[in-house]
C-alpha atoms as a PDB file:
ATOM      1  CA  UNK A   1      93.978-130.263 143.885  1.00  0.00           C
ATOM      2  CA  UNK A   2      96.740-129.063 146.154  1.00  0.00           C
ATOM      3  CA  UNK A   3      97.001-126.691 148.803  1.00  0.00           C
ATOM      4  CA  UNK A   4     100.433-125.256 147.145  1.00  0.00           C
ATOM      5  CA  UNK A   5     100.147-121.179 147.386  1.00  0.00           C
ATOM      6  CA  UNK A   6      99.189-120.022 143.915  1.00  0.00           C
ATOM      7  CA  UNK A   7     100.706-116.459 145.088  1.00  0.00           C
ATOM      8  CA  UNK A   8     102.120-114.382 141.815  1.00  0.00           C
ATOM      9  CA  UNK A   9     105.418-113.883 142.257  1.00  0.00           C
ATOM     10  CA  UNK A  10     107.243-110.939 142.555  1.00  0.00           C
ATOM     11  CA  UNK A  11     107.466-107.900 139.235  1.00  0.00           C
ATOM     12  CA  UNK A  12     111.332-108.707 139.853  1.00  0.00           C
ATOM     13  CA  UNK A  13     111.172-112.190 138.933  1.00  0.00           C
ATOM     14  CA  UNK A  14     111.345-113.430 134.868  1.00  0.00           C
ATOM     15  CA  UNK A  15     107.644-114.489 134.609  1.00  0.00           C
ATOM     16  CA  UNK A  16     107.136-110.966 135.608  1.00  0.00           C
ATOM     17  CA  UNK A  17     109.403-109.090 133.533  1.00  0.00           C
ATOM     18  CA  UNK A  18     108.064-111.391 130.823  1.00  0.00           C
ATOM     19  CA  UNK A  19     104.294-110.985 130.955  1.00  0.00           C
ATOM     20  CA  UNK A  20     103.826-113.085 127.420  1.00  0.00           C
ATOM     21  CA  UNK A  21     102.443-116.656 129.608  1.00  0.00           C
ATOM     22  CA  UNK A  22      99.935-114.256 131.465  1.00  0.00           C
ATOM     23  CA  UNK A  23      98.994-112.183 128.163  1.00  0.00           C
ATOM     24  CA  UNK A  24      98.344-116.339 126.339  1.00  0.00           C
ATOM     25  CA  UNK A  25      96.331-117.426 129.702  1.00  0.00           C
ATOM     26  CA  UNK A  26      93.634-114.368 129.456  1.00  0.00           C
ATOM     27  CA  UNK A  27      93.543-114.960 125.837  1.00  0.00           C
ATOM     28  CA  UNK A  28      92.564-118.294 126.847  1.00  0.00           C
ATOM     29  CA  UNK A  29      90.178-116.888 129.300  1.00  0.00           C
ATOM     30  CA  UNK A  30      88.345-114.983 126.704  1.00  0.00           C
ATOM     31  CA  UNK A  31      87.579-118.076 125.087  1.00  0.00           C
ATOM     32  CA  UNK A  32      85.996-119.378 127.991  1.00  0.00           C
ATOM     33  CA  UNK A  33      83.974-116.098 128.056  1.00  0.00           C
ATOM     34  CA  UNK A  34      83.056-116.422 124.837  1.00  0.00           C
ATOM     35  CA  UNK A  35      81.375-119.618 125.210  1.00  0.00           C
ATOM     36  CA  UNK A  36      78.993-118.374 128.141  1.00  0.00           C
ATOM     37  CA  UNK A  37      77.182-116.205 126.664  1.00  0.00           C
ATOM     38  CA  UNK A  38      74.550-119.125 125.063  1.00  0.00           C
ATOM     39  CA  UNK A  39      74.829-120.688 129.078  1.00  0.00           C
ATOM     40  CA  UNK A  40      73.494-117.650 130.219  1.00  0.00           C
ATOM     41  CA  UNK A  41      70.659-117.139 127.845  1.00  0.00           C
ATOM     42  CA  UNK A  42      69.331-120.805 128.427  1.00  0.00           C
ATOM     43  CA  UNK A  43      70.006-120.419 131.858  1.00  0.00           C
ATOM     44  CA  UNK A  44      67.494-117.175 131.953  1.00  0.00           C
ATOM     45  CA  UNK A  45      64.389-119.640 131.390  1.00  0.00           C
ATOM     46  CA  UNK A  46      64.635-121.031 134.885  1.00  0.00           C
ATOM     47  CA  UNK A  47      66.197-117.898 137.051  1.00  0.00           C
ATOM     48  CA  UNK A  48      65.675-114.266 137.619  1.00  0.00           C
ATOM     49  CA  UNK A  49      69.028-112.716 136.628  1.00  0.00           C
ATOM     50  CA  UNK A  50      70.401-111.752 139.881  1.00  0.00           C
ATOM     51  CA  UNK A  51      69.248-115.091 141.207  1.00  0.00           C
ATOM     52  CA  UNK A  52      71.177-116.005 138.595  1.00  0.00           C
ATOM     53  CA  UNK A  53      74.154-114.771 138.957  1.00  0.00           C
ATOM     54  CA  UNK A  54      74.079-115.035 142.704  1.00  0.00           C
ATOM     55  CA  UNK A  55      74.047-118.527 142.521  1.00  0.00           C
ATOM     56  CA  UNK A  56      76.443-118.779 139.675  1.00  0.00           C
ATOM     57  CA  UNK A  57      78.968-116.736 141.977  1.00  0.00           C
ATOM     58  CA  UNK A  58      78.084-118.129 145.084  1.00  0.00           C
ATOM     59  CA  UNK A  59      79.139-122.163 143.762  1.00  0.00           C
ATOM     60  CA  UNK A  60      82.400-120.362 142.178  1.00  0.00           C
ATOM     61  CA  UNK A  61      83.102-119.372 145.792  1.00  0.00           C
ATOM     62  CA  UNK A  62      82.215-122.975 147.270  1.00  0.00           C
ATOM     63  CA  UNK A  63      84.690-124.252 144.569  1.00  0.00           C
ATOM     64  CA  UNK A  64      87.580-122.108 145.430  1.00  0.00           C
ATOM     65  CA  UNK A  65      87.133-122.643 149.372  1.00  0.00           C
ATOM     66  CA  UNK A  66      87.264-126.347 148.018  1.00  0.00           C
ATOM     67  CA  UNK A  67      90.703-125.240 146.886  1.00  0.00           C
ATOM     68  CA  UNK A  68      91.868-123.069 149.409  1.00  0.00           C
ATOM     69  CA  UNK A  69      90.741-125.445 152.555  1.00  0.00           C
ATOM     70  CA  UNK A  70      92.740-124.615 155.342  1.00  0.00           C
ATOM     71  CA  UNK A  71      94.488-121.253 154.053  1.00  0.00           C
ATOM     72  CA  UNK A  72      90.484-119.570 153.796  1.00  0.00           C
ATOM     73  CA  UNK A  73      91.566-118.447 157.475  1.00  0.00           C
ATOM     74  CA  UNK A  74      95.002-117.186 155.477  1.00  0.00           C
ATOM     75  CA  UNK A  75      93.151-114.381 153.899  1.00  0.00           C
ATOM     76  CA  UNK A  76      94.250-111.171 154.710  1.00  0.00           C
ATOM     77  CA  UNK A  77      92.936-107.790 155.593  1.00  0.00           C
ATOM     78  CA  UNK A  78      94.115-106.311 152.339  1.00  0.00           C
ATOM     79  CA  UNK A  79      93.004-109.256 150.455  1.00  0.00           C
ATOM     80  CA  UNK A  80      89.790-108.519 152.119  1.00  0.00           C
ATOM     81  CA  UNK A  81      89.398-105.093 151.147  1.00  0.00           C
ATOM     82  CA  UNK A  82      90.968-105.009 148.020  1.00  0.00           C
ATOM     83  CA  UNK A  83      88.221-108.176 146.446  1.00  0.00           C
ATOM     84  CA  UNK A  84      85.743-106.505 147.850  1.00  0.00           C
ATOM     85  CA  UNK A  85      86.413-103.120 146.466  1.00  0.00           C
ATOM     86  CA  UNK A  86      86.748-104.816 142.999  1.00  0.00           C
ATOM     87  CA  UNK A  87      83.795-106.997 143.418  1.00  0.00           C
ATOM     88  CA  UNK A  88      81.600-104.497 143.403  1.00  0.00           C
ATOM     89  CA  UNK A  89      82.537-103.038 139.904  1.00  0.00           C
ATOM     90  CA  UNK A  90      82.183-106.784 138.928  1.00  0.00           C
ATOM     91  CA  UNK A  91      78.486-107.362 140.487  1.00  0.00           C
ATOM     92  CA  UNK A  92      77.320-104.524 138.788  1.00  0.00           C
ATOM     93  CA  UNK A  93      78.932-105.093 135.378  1.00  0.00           C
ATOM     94  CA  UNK A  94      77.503-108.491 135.664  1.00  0.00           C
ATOM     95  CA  UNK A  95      74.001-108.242 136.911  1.00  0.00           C
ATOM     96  CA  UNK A  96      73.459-104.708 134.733  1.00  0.00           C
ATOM     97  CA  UNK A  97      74.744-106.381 131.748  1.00  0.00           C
ATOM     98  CA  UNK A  98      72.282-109.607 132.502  1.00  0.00           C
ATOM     99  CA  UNK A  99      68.970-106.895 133.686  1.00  0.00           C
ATOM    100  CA  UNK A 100      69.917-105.106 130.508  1.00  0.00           C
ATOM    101  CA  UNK A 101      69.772-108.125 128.036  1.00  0.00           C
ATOM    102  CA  UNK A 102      66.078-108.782 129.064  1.00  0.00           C
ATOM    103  CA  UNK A 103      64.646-105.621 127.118  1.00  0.00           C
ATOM    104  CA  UNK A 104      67.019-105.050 124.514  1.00  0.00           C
ATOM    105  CA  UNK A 105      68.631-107.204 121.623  1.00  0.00           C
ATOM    106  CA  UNK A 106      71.613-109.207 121.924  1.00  0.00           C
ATOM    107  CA  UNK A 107      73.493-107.503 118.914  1.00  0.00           C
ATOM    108  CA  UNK A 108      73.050-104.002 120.865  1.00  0.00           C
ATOM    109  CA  UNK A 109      74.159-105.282 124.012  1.00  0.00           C
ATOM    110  CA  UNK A 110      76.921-106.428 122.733  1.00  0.00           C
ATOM    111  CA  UNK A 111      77.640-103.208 120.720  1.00  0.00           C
ATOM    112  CA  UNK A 112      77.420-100.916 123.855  1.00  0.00           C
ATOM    113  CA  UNK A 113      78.984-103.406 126.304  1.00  0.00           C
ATOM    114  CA  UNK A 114      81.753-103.067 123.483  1.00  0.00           C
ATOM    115  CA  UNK A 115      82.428 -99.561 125.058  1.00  0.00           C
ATOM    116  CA  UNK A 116      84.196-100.199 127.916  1.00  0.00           C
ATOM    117  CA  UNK A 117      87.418-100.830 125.236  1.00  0.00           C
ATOM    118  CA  UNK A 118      87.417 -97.197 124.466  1.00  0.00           C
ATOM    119  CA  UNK A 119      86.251 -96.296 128.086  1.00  0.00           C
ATOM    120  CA  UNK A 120      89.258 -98.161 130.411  1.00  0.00           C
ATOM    121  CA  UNK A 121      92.137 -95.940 129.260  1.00  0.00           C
ATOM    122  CA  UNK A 122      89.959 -92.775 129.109  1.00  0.00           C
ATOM    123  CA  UNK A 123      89.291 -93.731 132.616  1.00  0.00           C
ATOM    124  CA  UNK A 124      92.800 -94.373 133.242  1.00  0.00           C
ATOM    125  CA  UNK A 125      94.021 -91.188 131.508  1.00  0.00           C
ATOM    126  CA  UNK A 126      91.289 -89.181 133.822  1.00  0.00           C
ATOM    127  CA  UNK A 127      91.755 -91.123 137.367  1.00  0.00           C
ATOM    128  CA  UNK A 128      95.553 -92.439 137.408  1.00  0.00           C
ATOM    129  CA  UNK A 129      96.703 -90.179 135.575  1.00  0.00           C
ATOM    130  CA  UNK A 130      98.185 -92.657 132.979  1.00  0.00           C
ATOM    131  CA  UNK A 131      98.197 -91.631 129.646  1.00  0.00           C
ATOM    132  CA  UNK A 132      98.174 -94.877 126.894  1.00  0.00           C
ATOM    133  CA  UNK A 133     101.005 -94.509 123.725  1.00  0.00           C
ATOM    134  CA  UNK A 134     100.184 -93.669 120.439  1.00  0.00           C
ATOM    135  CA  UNK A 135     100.492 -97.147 120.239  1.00  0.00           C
ATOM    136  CA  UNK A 136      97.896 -98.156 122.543  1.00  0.00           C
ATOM    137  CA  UNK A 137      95.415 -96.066 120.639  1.00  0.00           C
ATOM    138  CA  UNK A 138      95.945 -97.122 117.772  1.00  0.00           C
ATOM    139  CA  UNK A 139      94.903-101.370 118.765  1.00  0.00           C
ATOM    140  CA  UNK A 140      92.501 -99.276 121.313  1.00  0.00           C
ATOM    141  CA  UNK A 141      90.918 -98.132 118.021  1.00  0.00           C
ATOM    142  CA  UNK A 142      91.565-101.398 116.135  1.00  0.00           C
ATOM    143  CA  UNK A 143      89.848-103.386 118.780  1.00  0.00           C
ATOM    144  CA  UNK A 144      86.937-101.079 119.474  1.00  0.00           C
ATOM    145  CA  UNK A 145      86.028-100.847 115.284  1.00  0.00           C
ATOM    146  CA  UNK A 146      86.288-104.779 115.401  1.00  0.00           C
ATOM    147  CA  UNK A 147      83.690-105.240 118.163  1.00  0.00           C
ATOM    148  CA  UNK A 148      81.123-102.808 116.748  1.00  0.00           C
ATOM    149  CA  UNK A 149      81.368-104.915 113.271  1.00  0.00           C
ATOM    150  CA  UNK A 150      80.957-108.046 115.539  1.00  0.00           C
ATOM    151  CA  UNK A 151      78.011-106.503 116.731  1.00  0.00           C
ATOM    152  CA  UNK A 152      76.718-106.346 113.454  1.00  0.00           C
ATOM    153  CA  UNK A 153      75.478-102.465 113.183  1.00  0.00           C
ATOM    154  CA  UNK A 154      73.015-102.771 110.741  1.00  0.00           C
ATOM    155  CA  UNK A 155      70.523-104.597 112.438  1.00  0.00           C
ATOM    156  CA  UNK A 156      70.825-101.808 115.311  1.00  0.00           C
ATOM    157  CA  UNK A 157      67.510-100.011 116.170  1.00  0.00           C
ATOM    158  CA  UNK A 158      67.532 -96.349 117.240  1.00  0.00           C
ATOM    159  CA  UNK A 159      65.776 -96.674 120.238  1.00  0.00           C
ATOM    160  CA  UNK A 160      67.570 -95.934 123.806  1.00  0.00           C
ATOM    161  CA  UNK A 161      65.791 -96.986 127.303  1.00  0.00           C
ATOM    162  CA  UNK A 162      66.139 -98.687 130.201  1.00  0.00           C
ATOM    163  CA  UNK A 163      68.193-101.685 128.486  1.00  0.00           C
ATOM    164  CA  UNK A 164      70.329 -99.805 126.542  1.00  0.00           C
ATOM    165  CA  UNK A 165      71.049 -97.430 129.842  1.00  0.00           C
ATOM    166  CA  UNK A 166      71.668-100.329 131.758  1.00  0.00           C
ATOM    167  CA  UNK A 167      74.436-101.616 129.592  1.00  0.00           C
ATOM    168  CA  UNK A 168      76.046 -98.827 129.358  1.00  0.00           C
ATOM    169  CA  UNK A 169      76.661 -98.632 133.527  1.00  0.00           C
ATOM    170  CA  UNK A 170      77.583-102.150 133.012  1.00  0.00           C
ATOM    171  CA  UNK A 171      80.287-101.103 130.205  1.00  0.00           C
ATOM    172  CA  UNK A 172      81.667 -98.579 132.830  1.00  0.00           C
ATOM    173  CA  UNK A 173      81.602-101.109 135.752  1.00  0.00           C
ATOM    174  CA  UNK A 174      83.553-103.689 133.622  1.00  0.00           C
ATOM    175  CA  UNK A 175      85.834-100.560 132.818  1.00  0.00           C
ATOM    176  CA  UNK A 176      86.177-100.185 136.879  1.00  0.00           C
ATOM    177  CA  UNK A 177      86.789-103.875 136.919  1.00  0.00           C
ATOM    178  CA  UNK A 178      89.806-104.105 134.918  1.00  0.00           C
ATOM    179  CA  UNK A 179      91.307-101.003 136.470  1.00  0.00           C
ATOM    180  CA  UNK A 180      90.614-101.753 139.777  1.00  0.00           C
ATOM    181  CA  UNK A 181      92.045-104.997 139.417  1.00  0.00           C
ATOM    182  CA  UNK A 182      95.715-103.542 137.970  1.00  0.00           C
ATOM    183  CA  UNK A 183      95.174-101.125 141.081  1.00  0.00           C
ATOM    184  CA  UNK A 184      94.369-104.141 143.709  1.00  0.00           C
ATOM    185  CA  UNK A 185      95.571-107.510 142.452  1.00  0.00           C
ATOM    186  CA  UNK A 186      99.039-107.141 143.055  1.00  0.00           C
ATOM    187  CA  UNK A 187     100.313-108.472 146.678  1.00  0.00           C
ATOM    188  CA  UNK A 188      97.069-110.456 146.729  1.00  0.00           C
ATOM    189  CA  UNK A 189      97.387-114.756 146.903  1.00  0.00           C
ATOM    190  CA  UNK A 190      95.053-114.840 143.409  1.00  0.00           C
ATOM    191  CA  UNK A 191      92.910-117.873 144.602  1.00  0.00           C
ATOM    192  CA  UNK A 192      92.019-116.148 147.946  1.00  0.00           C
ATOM    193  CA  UNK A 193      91.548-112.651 146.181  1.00  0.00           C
ATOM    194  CA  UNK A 194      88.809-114.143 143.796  1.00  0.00           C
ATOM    195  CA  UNK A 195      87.217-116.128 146.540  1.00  0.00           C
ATOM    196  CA  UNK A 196      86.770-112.616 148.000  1.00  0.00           C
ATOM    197  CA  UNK A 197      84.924-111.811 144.704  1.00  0.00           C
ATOM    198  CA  UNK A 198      83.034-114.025 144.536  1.00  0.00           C
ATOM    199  CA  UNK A 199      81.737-114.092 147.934  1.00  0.00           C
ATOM    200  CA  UNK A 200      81.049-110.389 147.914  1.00  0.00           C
ATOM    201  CA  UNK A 201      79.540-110.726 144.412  1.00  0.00           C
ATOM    202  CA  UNK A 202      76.915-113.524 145.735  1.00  0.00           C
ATOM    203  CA  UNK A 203      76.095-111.776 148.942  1.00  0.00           C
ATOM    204  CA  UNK A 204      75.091-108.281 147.085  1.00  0.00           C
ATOM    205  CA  UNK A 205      73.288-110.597 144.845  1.00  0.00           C
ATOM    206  CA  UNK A 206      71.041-112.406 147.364  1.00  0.00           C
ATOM    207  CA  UNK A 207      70.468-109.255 148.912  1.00  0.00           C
ATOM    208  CA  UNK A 208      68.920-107.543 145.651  1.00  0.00           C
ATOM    209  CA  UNK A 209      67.294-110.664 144.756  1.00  0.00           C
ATOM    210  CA  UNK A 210      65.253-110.583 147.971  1.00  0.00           C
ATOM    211  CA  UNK A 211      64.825-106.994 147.030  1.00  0.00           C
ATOM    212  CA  UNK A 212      63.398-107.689 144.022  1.00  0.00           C
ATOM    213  CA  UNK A 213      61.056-110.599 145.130  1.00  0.00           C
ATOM    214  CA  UNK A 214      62.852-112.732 142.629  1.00  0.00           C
ATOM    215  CA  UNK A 215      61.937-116.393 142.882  1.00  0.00           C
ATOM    216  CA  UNK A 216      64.573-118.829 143.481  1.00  0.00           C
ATOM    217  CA  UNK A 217      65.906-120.838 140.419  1.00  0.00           C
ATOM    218  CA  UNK A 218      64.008-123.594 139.606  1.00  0.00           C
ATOM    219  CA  UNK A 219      65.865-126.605 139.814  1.00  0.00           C
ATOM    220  CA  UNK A 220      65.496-127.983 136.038  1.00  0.00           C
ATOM    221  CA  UNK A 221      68.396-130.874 135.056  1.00  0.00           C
ATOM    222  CA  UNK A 222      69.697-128.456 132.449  1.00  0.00           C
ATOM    223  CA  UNK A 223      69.592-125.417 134.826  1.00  0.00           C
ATOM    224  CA  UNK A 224      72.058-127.109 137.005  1.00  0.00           C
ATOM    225  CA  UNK A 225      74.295-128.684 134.714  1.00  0.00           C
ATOM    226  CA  UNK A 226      74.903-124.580 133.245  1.00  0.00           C
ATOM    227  CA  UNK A 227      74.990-123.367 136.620  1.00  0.00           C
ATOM    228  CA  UNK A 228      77.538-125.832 137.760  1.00  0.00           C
ATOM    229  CA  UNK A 229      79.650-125.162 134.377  1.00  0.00           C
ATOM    230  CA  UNK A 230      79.156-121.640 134.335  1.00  0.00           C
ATOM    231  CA  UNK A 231      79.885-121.291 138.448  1.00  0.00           C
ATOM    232  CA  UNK A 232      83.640-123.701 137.534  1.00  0.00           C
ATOM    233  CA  UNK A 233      84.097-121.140 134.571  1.00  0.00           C
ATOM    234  CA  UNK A 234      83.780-117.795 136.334  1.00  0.00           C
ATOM    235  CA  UNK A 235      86.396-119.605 139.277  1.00  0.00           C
ATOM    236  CA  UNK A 236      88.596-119.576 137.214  1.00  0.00           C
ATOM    237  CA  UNK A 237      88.267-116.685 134.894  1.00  0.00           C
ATOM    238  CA  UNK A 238      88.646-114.251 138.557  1.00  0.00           C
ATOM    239  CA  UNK A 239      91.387-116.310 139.292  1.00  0.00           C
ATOM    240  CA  UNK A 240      93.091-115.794 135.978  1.00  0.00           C
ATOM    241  CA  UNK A 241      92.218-112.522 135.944  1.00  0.00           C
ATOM    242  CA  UNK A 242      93.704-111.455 138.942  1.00  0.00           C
ATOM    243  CA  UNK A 243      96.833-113.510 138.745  1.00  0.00           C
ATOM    244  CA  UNK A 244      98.010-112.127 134.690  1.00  0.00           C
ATOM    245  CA  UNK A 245      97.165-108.649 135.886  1.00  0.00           C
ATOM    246  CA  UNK A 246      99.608-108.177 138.483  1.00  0.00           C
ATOM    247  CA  UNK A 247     101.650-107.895 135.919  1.00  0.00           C
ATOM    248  CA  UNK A 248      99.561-106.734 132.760  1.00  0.00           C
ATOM    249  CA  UNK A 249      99.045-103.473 131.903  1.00  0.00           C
ATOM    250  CA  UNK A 250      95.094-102.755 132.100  1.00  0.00           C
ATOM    251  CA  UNK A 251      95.427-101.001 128.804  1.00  0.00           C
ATOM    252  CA  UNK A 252      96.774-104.191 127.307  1.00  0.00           C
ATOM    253  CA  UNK A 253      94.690-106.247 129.142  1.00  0.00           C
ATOM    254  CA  UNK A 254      91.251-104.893 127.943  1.00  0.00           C
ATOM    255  CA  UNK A 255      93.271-105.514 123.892  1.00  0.00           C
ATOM    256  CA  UNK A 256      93.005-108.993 125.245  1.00  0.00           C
ATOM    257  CA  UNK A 257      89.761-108.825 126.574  1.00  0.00           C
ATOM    258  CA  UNK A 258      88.358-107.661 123.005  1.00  0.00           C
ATOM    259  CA  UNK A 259      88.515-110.841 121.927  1.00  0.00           C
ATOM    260  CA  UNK A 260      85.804-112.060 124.082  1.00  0.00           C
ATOM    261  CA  UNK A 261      83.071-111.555 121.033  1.00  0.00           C
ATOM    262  CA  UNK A 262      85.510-113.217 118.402  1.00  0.00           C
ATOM    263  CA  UNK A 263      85.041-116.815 120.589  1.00  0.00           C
ATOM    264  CA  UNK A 264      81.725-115.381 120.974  1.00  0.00           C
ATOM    265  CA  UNK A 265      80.749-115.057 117.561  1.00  0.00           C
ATOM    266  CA  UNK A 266      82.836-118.404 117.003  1.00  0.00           C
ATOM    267  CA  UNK A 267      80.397-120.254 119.343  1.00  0.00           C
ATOM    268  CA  UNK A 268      77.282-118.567 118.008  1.00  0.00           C
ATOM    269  CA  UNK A 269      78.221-120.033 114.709  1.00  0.00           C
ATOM    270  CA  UNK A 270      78.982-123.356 115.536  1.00  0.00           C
ATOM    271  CA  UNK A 271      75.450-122.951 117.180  1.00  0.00           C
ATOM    272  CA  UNK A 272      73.864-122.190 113.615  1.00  0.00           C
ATOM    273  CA  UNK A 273      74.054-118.700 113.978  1.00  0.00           C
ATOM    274  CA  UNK A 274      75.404-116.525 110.545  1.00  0.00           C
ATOM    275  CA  UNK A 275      78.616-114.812 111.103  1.00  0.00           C
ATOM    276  CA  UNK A 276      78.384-112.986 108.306  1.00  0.00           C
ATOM    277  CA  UNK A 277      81.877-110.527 106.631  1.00  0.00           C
ATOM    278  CA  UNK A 278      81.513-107.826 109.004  1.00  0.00           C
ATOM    279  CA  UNK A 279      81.586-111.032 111.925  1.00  0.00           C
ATOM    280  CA  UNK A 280      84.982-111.832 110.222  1.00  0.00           C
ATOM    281  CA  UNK A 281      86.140-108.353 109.445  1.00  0.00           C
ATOM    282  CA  UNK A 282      85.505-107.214 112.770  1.00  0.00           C
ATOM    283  CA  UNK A 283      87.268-110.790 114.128  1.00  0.00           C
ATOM    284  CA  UNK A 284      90.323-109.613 112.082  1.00  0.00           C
ATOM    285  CA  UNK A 285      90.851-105.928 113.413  1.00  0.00           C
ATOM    286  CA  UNK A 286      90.090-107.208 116.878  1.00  0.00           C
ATOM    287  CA  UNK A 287      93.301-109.914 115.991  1.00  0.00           C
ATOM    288  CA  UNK A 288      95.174-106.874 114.240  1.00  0.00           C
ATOM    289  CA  UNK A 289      95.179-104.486 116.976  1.00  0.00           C
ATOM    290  CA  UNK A 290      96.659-106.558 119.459  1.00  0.00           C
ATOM    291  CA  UNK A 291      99.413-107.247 116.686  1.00  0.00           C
ATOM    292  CA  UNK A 292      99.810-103.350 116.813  1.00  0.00           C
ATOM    293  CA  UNK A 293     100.633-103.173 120.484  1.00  0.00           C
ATOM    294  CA  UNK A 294     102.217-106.511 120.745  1.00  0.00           C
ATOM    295  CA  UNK A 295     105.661-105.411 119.721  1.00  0.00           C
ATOM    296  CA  UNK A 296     106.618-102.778 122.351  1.00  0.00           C
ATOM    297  CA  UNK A 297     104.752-103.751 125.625  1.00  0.00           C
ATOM    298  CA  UNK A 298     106.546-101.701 127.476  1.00  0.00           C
ATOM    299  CA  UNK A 299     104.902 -98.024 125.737  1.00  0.00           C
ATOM    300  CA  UNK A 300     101.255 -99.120 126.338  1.00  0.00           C
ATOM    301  CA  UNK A 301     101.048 -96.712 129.222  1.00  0.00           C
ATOM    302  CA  UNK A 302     102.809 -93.551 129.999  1.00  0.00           C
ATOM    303  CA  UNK A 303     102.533 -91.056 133.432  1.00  0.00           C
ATOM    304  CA  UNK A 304     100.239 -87.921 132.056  1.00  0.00           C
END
């Protein structure tokens, strides 16, 4: 590793104008997501889930100050405020989608945490002001049909509690996330912006933990080896995040971030699991509305 300034550079420059690199790295990203989601389920057997996630947060920041070294006193205020603003909308879509899990099934948590496709430019439209093209509805629409047949509908029960409640205030937090970040991200060094997420992210953690009177983790071989992947994973999905959506459009950005539950789904079935035609039907609209939108970049997002 270097100590080389990983700043963005400015919307003037080529990369800039030319978002396409950024748009292929959190497509790349997604496929890292993807592949958590078994982690985190094993990982459940030997930690309470904000435990959990504390600790997975709190190595991601270790590894990143590992990274920044000497500039970690380079932070500034507004890199300051503006992680910590956005890592709140990330600890609770995180821990409320990991709390919610617990009581309901993972087909329905994926379904509702599915929402917050449909929910970021509704958001968007209501609090910026920024009203997504015909264009953008349309893959909006694409996307959000593919992820419910991911989900597999069918095997849906009726039932709404506490779980299903939960993950729908995580759907909306991860909805905050990605808005907050097109809001924040830009101006901020990326490295030292997420290591401001994901120090704020374990802190709140190990404060509701202690709340809770979780136990700590138990140390199990396998506990650490997920921990220690999923902790490198998250560094550098924040990272990623926050660098490609300087310059992304949120609206396009959550089109990307749709295809989470394709790698998902990918990595479930390499595990044994059945995909199953709507899997792959709802894989191919996901694909298909990104096609929609990928043409004219420019209209995903209008002033109201």
């Amino acid at each position: 590793m270097t100590a080389t300034p990983l700043s963005a550079p400015a919307p003037s420059s080529p990369s800039a104008a030319h978002p396409h690199r950024r748009e292929a790295v959190l497509v790349f990203i997604t496929m890292l997501w993807g592949g958590t989601f078994l982690a985190v389920q094993h990982a459940l057997q030997w930690s309470g889930p904000y435990a959990l996630v504390g600790v997975r947060f709190g190595l991601a920041a270790v590894l990143l100050a590992l990274v920044l070294r000497g500039r970690l006193r380079c932070i500034t205020a507004h890199e300051w405020r503006a992680g910590a603003i956005t890592a709140v909308a990330l600890f609770f879509g995180y821990t409320l989608q990991t709390a919610g899990i617990a009581s309901i099934s993972s087909s329905k948590s994926a379904f509702l945490t599915a929402l917050y496709v449909p929910m970021v430019p509704l958001v968007q439209w209501a609090w910026m002001k920024r009203r997504p093209s015909a264009a953008a509805w349309c893959g909006i629409a694409l996307a959000f049909s593919g992820t419910v047949l991911l989900a597999d509908p069918t095997a849906l029960d009726s039932g709404f509690g506490l779980g299903e409640l939960l993950t729908l205030l995580a759907a909306l937090a991860i909805a905050f996330e990605i808005l907050l970040l097109a809001r924040y991200a830009g101006g901020c060094d990326p490295v030292r912006f997420a290591f401001v997420q994901m120090t704020v992210v374990a802190l709140l953690c190990a404060v509701v933990s202690a709340a809770r009177g979780e136990a700590l983790p138990e140390p199990h071989p396998v506990f650490i080896a997920l921990i220690v992947t999923l902790a490198a994973v998250s560094a550098l999905i924040q990272f990623a995040m926050s660098w490609a959506q300087q310059v992304v459009p949120a609206t396009r950005a959550t089109l990307i971030y749709s295809m989470e539950p394709v790698w998902a789904g990918l990595v479930g079935a390499l595990a044994g699991e059945r995909l199953g035609l709507l899997g792959l039907a709802g894989g191919a609209l996901i694909v298909f509305g990104l096609v929609v939108t990928s043409r004219r970049p420019d209209t995903v997002e209008h002033p109201a």
